[in-house]
PDB file of N, CA and C in Angstrom:
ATOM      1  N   UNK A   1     -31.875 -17.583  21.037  1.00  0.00           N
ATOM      2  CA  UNK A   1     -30.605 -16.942  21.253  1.00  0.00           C
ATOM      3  C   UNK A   1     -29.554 -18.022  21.522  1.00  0.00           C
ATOM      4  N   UNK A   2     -28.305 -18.030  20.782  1.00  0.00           N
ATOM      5  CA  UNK A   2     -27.650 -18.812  21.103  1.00  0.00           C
ATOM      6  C   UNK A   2     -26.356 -18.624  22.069  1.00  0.00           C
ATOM      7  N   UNK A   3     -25.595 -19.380  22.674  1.00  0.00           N
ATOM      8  CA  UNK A   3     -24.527 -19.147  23.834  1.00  0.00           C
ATOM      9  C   UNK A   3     -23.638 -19.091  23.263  1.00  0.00           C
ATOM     10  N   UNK A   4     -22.689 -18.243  22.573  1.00  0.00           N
ATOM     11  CA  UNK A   4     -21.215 -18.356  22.329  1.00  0.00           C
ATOM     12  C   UNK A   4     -20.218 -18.603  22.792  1.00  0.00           C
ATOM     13  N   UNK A   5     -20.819 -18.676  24.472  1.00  0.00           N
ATOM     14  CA  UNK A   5     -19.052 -19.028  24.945  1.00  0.00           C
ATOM     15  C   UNK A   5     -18.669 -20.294  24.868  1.00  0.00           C
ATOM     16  N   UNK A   6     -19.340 -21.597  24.572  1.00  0.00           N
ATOM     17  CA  UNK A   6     -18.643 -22.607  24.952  1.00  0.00           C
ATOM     18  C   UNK A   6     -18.083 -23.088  23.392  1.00  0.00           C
ATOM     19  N   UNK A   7     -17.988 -21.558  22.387  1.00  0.00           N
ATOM     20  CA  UNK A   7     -17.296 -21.967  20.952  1.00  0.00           C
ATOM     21  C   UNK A   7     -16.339 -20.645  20.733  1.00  0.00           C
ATOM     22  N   UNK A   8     -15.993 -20.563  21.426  1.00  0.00           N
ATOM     23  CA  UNK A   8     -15.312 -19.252  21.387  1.00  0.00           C
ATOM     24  C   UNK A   8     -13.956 -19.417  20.223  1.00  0.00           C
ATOM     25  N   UNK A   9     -13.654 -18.841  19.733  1.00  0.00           N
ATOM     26  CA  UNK A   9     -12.712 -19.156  18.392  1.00  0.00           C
ATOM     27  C   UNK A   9     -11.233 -19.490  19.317  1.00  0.00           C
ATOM     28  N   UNK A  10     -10.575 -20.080  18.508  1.00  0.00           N
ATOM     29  CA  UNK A  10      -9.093 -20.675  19.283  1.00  0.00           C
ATOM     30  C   UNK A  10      -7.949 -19.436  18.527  1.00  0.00           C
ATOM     31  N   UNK A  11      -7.303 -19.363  19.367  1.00  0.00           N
ATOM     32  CA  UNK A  11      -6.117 -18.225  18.951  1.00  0.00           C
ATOM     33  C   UNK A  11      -4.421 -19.203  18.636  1.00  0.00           C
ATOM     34  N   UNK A  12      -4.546 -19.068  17.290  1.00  0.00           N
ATOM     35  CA  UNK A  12      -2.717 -19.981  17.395  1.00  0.00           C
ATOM     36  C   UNK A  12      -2.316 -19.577  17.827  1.00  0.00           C
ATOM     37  N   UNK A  13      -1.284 -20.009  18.863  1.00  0.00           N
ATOM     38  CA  UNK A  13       0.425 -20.007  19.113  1.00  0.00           C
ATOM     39  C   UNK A  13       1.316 -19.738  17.744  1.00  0.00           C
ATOM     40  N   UNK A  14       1.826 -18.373  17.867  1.00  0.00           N
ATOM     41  CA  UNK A  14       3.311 -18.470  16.927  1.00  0.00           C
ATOM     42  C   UNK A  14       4.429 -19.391  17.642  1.00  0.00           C
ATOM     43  N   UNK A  15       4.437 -20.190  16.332  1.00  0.00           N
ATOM     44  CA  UNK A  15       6.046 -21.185  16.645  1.00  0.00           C
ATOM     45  C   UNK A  15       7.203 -19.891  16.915  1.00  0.00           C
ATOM     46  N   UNK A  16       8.078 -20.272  17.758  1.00  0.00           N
ATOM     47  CA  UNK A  16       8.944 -19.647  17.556  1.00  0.00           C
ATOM     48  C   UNK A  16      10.244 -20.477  17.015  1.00  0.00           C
ATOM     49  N   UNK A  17      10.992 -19.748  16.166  1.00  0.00           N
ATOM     50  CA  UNK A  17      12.239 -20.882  15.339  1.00  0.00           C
ATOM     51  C   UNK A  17      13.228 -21.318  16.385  1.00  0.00           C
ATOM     52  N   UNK A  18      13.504 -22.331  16.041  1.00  0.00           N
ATOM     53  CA  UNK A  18      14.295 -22.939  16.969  1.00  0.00           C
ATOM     54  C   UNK A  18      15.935 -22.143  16.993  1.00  0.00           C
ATOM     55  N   UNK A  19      16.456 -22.032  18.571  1.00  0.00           N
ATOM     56  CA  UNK A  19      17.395 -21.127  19.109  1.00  0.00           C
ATOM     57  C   UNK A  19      18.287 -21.886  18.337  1.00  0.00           C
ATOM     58  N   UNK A  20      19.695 -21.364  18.759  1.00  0.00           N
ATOM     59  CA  UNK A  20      20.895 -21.563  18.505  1.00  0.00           C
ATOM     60  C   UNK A  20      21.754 -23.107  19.216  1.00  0.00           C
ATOM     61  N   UNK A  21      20.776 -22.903  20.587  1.00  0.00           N
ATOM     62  CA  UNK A  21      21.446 -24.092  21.071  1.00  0.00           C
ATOM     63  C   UNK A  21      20.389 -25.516  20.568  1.00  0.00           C
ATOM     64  N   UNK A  22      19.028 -25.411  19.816  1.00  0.00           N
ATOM     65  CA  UNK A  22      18.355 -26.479  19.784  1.00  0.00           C
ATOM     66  C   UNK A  22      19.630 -27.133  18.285  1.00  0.00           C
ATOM     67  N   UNK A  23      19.673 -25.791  17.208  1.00  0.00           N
ATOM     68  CA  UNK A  23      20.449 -26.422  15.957  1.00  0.00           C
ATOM     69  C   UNK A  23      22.055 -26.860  16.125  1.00  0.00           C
ATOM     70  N   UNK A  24      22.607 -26.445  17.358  1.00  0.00           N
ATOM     71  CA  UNK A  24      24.306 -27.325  18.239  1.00  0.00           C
ATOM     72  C   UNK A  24      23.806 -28.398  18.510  1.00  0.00           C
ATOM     73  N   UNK A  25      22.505 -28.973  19.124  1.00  0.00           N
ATOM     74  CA  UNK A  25      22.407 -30.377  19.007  1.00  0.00           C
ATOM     75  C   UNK A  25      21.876 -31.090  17.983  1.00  0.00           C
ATOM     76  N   UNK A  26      20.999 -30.676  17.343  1.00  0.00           N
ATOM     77  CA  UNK A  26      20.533 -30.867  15.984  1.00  0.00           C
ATOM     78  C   UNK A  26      21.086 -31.848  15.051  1.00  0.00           C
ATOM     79  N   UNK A  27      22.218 -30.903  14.874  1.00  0.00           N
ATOM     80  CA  UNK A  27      22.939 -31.001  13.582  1.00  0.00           C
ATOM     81  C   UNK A  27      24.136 -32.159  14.180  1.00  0.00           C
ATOM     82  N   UNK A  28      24.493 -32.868  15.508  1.00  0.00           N
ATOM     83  CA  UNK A  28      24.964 -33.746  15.325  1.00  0.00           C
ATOM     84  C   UNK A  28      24.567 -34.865  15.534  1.00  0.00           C
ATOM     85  N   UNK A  29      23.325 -34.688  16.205  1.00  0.00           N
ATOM     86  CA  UNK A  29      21.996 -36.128  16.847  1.00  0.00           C
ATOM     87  C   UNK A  29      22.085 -36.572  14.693  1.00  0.00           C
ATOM     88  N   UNK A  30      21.622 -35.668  13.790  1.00  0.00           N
ATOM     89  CA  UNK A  30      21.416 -35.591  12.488  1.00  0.00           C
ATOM     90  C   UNK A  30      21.968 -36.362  12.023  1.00  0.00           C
ATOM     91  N   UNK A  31      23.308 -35.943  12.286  1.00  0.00           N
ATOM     92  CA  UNK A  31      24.901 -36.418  11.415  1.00  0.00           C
ATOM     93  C   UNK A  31      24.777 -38.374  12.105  1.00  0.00           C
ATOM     94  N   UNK A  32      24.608 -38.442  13.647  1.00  0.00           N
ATOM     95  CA  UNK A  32      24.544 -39.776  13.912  1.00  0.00           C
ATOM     96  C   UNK A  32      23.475 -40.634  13.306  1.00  0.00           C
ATOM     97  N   UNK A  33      22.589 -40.106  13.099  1.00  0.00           N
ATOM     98  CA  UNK A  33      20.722 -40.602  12.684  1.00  0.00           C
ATOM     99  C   UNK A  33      20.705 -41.193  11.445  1.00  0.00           C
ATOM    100  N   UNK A  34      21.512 -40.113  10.229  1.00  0.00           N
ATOM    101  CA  UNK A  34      21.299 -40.794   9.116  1.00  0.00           C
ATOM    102  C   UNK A  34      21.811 -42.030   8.676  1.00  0.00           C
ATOM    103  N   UNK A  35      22.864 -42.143   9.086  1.00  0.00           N
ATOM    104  CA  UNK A  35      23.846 -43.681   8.565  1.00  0.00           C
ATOM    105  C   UNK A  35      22.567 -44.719   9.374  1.00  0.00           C
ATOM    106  N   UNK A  36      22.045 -44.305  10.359  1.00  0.00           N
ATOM    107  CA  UNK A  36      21.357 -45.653  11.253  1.00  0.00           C
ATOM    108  C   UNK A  36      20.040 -45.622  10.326  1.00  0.00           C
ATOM    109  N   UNK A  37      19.527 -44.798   9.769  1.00  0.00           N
ATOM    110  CA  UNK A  37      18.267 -44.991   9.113  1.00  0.00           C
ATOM    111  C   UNK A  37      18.461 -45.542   7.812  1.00  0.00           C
ATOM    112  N   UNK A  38      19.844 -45.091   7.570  1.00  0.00           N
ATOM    113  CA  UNK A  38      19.945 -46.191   6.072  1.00  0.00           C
ATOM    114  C   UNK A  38      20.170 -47.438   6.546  1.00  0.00           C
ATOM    115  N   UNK A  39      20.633 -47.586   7.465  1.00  0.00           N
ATOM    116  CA  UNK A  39      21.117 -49.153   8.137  1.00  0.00           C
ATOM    117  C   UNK A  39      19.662 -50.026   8.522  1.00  0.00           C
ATOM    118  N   UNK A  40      18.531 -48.977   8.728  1.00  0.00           N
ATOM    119  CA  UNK A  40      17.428 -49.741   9.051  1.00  0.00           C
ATOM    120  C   UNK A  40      16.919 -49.979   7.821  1.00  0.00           C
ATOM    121  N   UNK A  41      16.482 -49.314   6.997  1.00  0.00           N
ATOM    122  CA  UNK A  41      16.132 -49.500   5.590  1.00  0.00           C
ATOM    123  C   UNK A  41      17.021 -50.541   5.213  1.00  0.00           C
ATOM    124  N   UNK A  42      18.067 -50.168   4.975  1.00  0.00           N
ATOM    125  CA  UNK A  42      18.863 -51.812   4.433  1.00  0.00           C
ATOM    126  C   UNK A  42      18.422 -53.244   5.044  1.00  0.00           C
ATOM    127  N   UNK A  43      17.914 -53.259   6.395  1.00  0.00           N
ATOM    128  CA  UNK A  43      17.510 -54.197   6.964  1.00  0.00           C
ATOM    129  C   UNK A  43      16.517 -54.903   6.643  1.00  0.00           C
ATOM    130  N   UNK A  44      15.413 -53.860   6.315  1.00  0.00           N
ATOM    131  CA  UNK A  44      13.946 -53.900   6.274  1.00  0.00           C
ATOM    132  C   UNK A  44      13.699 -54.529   4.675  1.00  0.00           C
ATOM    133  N   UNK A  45      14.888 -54.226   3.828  1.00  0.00           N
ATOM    134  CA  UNK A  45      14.788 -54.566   2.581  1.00  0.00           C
ATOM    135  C   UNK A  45      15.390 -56.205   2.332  1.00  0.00           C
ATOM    136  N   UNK A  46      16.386 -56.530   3.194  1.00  0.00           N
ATOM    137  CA  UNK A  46      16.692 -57.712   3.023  1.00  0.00           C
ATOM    138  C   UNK A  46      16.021 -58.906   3.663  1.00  0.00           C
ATOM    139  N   UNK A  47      15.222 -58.418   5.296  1.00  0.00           N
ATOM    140  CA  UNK A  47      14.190 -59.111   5.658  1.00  0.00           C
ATOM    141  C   UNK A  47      13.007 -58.949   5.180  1.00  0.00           C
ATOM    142  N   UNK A  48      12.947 -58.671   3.641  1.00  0.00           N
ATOM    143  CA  UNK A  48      11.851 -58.388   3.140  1.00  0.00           C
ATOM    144  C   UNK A  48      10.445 -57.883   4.251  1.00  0.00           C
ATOM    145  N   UNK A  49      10.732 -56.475   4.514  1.00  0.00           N
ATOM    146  CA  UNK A  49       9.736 -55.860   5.897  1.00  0.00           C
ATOM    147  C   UNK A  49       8.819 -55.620   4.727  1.00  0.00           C
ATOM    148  N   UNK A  50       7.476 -56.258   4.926  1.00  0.00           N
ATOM    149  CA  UNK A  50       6.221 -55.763   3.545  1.00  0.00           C
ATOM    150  C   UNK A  50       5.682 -54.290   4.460  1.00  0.00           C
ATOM    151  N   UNK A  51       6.218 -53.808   5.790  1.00  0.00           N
ATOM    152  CA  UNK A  51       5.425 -52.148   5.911  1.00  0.00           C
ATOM    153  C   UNK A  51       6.318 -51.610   5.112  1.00  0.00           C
ATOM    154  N   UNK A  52       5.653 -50.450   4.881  1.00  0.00           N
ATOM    155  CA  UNK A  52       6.169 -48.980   4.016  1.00  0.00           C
ATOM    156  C   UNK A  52       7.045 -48.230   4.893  1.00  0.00           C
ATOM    157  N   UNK A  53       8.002 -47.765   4.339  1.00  0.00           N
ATOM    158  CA  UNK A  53       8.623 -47.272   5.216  1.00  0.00           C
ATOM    159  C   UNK A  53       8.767 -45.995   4.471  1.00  0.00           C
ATOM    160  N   UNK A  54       9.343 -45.320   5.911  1.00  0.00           N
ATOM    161  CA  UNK A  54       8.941 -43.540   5.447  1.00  0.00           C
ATOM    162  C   UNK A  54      10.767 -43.560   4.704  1.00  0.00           C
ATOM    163  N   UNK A  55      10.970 -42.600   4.011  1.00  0.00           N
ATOM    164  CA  UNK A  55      12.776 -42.358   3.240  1.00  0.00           C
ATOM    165  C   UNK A  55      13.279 -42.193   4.173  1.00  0.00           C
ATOM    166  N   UNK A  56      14.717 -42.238   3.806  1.00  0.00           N
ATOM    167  CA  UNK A  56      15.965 -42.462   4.944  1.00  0.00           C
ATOM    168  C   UNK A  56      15.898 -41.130   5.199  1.00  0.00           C
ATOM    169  N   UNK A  57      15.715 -39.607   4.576  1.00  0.00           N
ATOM    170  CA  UNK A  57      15.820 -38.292   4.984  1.00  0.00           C
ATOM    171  C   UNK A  57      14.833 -38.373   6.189  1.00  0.00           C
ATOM    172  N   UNK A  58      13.842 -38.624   5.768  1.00  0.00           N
ATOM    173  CA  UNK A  58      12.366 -38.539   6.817  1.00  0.00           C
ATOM    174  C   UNK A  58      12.573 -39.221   7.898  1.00  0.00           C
ATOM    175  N   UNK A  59      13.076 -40.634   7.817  1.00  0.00           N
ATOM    176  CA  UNK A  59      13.228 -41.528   8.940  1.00  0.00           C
ATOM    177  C   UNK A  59      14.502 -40.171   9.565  1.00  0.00           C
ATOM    178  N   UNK A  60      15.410 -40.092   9.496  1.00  0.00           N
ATOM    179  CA  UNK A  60      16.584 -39.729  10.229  1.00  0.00           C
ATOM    180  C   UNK A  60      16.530 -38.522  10.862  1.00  0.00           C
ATOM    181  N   UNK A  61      15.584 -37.569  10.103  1.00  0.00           N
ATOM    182  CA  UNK A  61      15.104 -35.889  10.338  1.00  0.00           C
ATOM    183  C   UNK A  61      14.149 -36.079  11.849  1.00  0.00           C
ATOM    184  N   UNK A  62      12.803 -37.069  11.405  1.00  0.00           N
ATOM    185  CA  UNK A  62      11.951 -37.903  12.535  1.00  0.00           C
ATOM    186  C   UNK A  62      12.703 -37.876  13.744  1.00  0.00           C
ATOM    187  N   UNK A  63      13.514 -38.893  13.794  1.00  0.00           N
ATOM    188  CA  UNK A  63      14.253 -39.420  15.001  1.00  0.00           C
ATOM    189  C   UNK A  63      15.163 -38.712  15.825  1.00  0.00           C
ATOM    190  N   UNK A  64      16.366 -37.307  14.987  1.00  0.00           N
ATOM    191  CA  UNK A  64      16.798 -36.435  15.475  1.00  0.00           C
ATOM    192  C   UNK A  64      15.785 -35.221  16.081  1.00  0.00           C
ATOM    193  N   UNK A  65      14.824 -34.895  15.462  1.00  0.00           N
ATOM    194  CA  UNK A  65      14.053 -34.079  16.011  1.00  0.00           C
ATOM    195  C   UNK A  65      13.592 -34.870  17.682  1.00  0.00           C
ATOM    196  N   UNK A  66      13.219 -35.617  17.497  1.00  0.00           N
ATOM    197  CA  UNK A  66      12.825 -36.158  18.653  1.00  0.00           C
ATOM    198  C   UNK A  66      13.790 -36.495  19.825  1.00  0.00           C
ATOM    199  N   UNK A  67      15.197 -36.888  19.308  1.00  0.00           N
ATOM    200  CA  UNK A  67      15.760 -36.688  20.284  1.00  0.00           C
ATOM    201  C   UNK A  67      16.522 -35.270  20.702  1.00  0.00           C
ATOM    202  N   UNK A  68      16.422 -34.399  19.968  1.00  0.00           N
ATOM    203  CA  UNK A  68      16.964 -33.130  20.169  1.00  0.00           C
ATOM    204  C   UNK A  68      15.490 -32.722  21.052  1.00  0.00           C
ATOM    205  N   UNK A  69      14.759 -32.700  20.702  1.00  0.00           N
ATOM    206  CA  UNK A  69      13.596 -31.898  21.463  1.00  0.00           C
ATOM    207  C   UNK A  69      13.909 -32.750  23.180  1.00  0.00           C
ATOM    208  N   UNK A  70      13.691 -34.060  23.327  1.00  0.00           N
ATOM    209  CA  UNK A  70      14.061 -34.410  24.572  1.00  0.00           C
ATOM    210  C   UNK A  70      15.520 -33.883  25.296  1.00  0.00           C
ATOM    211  N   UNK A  71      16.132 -33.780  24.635  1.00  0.00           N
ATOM    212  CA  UNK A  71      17.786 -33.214  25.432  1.00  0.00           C
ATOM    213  C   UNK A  71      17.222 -31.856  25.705  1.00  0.00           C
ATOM    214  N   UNK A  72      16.833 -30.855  24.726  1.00  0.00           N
ATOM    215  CA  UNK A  72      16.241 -29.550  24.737  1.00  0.00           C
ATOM    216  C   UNK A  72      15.575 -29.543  26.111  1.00  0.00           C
ATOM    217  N   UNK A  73      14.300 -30.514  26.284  1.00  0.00           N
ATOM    218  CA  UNK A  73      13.467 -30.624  27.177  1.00  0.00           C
ATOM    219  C   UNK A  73      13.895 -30.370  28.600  1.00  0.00           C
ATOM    220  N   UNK A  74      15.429 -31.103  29.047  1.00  0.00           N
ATOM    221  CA  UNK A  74      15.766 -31.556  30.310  1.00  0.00           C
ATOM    222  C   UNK A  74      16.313 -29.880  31.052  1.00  0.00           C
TER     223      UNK A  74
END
């Protein structure tokens, strides 16, 4: 006979979409992020950086999320 409880199935969390006030900061952390991620890429290309770097959308989307989620956070 085997014990089921210590495999008990996991239940997701529904995301819920982000409010009104996460996309008021969002969208200008965004607007600041992208010019700096092309500015890093431009960097990375003239100091010949041999890592891969993720695109300027991805880099800039990355970095605003993260700082919107911390302001969100406080």
């Amino acid at each position: 006979m085997s014990d089921m409880t210590s495999n008990t199935p996991m239940h997701h969390r529904s995301r819920r979409a982000p409010g009104w006030e996460y996309q008021a900061y969002f969208v200008p952390v965004f607007a600041l992020s992208l010019p700096l991620a092309a500015l890093r890429a431009g960097v990375a290309i003239l100091t010949s950086d041999p890592a891969p770097r993720p695109g300027i959308l991805t880099d800039a989307v990355r970095r605003a999320r993260d700082v919107t989620t911390t302001i969100c956070s406080i």
